[in-house]
Protein backbone atom coordinates (compact mmCIF):
# COMPACT_ATOMS: atom_id res chain seq x y z
CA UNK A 1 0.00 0.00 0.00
CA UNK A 2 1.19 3.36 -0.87
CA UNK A 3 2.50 5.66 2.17
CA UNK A 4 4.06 8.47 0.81
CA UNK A 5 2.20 9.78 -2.68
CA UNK A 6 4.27 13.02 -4.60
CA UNK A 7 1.09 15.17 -6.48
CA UNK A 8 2.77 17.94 -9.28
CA UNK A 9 0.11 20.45 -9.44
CA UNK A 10 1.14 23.75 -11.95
CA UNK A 11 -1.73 25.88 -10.84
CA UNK A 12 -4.27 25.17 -13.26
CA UNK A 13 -7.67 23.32 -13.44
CA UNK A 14 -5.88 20.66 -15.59
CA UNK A 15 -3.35 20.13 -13.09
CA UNK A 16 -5.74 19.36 -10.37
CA UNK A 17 -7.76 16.98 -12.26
CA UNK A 18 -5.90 14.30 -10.03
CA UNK A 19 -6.81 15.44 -6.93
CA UNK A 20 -9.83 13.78 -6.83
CA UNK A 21 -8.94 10.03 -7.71
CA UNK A 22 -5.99 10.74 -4.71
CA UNK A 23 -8.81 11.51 -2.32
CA UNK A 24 -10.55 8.73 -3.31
CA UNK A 25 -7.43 6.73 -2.60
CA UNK A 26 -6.78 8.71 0.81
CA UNK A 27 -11.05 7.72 1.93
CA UNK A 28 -10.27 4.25 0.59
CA UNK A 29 -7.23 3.45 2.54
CA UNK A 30 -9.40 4.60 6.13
CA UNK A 31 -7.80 6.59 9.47
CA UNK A 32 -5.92 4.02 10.53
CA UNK A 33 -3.83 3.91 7.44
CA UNK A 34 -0.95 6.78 7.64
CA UNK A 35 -0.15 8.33 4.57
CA UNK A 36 2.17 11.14 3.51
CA UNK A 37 0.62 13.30 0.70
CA UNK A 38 3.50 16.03 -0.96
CA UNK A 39 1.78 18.89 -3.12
CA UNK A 40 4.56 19.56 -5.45
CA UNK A 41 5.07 22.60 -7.87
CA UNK A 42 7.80 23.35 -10.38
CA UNK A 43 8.61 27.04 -10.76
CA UNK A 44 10.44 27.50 -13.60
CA UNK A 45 13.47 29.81 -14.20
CA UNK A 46 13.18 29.84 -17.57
CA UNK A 47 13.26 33.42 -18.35
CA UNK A 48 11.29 36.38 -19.98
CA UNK A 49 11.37 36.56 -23.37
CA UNK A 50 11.94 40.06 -25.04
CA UNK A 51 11.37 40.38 -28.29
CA UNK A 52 13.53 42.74 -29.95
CA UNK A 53 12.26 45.13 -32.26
CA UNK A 54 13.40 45.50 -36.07
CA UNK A 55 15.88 43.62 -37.83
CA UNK A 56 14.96 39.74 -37.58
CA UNK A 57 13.13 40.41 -34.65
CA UNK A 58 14.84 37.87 -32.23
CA UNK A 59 13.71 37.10 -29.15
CA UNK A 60 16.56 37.63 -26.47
CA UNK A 61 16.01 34.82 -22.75
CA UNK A 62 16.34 37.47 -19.44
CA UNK A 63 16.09 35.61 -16.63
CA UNK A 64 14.58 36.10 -13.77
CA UNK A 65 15.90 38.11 -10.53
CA UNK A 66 16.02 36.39 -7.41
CA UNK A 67 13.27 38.86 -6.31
CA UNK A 68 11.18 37.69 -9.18
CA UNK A 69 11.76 33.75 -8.15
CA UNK A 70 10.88 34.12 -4.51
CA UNK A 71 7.89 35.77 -5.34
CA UNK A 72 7.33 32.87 -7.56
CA UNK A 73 7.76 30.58 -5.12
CA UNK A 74 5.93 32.65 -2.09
CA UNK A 75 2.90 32.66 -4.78
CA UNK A 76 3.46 28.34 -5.47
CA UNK A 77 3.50 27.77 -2.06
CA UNK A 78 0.31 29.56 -1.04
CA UNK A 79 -1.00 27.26 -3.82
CA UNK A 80 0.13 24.66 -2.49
CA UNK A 81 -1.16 24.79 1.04
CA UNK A 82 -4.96 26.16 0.09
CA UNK A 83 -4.70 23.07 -2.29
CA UNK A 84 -3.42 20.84 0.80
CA UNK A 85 -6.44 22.03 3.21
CA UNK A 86 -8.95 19.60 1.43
CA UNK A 87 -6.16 16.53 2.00
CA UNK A 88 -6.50 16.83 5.51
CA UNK A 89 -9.67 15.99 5.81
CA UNK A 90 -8.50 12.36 5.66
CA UNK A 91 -7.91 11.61 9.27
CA UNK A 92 -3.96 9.86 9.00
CA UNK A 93 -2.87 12.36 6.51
CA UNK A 94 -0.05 14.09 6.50
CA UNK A 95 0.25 17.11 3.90
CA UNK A 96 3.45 18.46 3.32
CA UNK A 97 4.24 21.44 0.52
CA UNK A 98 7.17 21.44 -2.04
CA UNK A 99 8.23 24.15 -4.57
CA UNK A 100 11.46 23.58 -6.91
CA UNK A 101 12.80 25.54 -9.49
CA UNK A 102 14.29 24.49 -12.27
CA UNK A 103 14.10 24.50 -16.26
CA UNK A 104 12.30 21.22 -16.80
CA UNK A 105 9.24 20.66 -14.62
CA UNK A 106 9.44 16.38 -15.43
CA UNK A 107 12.87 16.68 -13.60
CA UNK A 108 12.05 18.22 -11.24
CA UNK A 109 9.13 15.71 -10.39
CA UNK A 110 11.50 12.75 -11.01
CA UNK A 111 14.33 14.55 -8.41
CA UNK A 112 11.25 15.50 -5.95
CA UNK A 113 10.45 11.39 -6.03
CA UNK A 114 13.66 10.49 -5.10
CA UNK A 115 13.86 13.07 -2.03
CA UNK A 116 10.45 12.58 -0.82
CA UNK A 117 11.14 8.52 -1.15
CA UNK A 118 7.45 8.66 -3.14
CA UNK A 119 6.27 5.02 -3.74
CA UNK A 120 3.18 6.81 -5.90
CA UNK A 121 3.00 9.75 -8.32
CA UNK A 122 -0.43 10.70 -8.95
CA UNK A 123 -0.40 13.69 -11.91
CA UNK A 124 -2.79 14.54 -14.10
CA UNK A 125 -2.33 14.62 -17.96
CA UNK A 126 -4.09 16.95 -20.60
CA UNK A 127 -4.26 14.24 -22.70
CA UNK A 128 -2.45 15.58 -26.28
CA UNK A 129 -1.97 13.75 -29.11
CA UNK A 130 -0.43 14.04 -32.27
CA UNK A 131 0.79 17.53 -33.25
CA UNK A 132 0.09 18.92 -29.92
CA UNK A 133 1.77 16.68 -27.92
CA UNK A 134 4.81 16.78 -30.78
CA UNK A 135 4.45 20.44 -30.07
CA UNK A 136 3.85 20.94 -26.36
CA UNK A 137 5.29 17.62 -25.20
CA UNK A 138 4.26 16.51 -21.98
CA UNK A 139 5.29 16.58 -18.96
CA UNK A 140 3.49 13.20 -17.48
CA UNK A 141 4.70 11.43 -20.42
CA UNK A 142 8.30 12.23 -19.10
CA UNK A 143 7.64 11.53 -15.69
CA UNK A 144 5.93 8.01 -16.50
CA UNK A 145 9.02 7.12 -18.31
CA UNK A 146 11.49 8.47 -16.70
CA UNK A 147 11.24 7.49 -13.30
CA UNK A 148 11.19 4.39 -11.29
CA UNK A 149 8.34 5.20 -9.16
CA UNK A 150 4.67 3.89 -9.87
CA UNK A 151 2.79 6.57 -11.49
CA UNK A 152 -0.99 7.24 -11.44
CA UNK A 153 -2.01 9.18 -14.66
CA UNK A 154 -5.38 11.03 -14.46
CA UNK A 155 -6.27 12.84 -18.27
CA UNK A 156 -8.45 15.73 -17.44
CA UNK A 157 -12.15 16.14 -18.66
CA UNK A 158 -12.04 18.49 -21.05
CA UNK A 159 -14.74 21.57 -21.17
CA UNK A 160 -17.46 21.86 -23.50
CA UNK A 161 -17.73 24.92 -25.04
CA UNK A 162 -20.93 26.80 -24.83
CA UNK A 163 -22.27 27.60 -27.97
């Protein structure tokens, strides 16, 4: 059974879409089961992108201060912790928060999984194919194959448009 379960979450609806099938998991395993549940974001310090003006019009990377990343982060982990309120709920859970920066958020999942000793990823998936995922990649593609720890893929329900 799992005991300590790593959750990426970038901020958005999509991200969350596993939350739900790991609270199911949390009700399912009962208070008597003690289970470690790490909210996990990514910040990434990839940088601005200024596009210059005239001639070929290049884009030119400026990264980020270090006042710009710990706002970041500041701003991640108040994510993280509203997100972690509905967790423990589940009597036997423990919540813990995690931000990391880095340039590639599937690393930084994978290196997270290792620290945190994670014997479950649970991450949710926007479910691409073809020329989008060609184009965007994806992230829980990388971490399902890159890593050695069990990982629970969740695709998220896409919205109908009103019309």
């Amino acid at each position: 059974m799992y005991k300590k379960i790593l959750v990426p979450l970038d901020g958005s609806e999509v991200g969350e879409a596993a939350l739900p099938s790991v609270e199911e998991l949390l009700a399912a395993f009962g208070p008597e089961k003690k289970v470690e549940v790490t909210l996990l974001q990514v910040v990434t310090d990839v940088t601005h992108l200024i596009v210059a003006t005239g001639g070929l019009g290049e884009a030119v990377a400026v990264p980020y201060t270090e006042t710009e990343l710990e706002h970041l982060k500041k701003q991640a982990m108040a994510y993280l912790n509203k997100v972690g309120k509905s967790l423990k709920k589940n009597k036997g859970v423990v919540v813990k928060s995690m931000v990391r920066v880095g340039a590639n958020a599937a690393n930084g999942i994978l290196t997270a999984s290792d620290e945190t000793k994670a014997d479950l990823i649970a991450i949710s998936t926007h479910g691409r194919s073809g020329i989008s995922r060609w184009a965007f990649g994806s992230v829980a593609d990388k971490v399902l194959r890159g890593g050695n720890t069990p990982v629970l893929m969740v695709r998220a329900k896409k919205k109908i448009k009103p019309v």
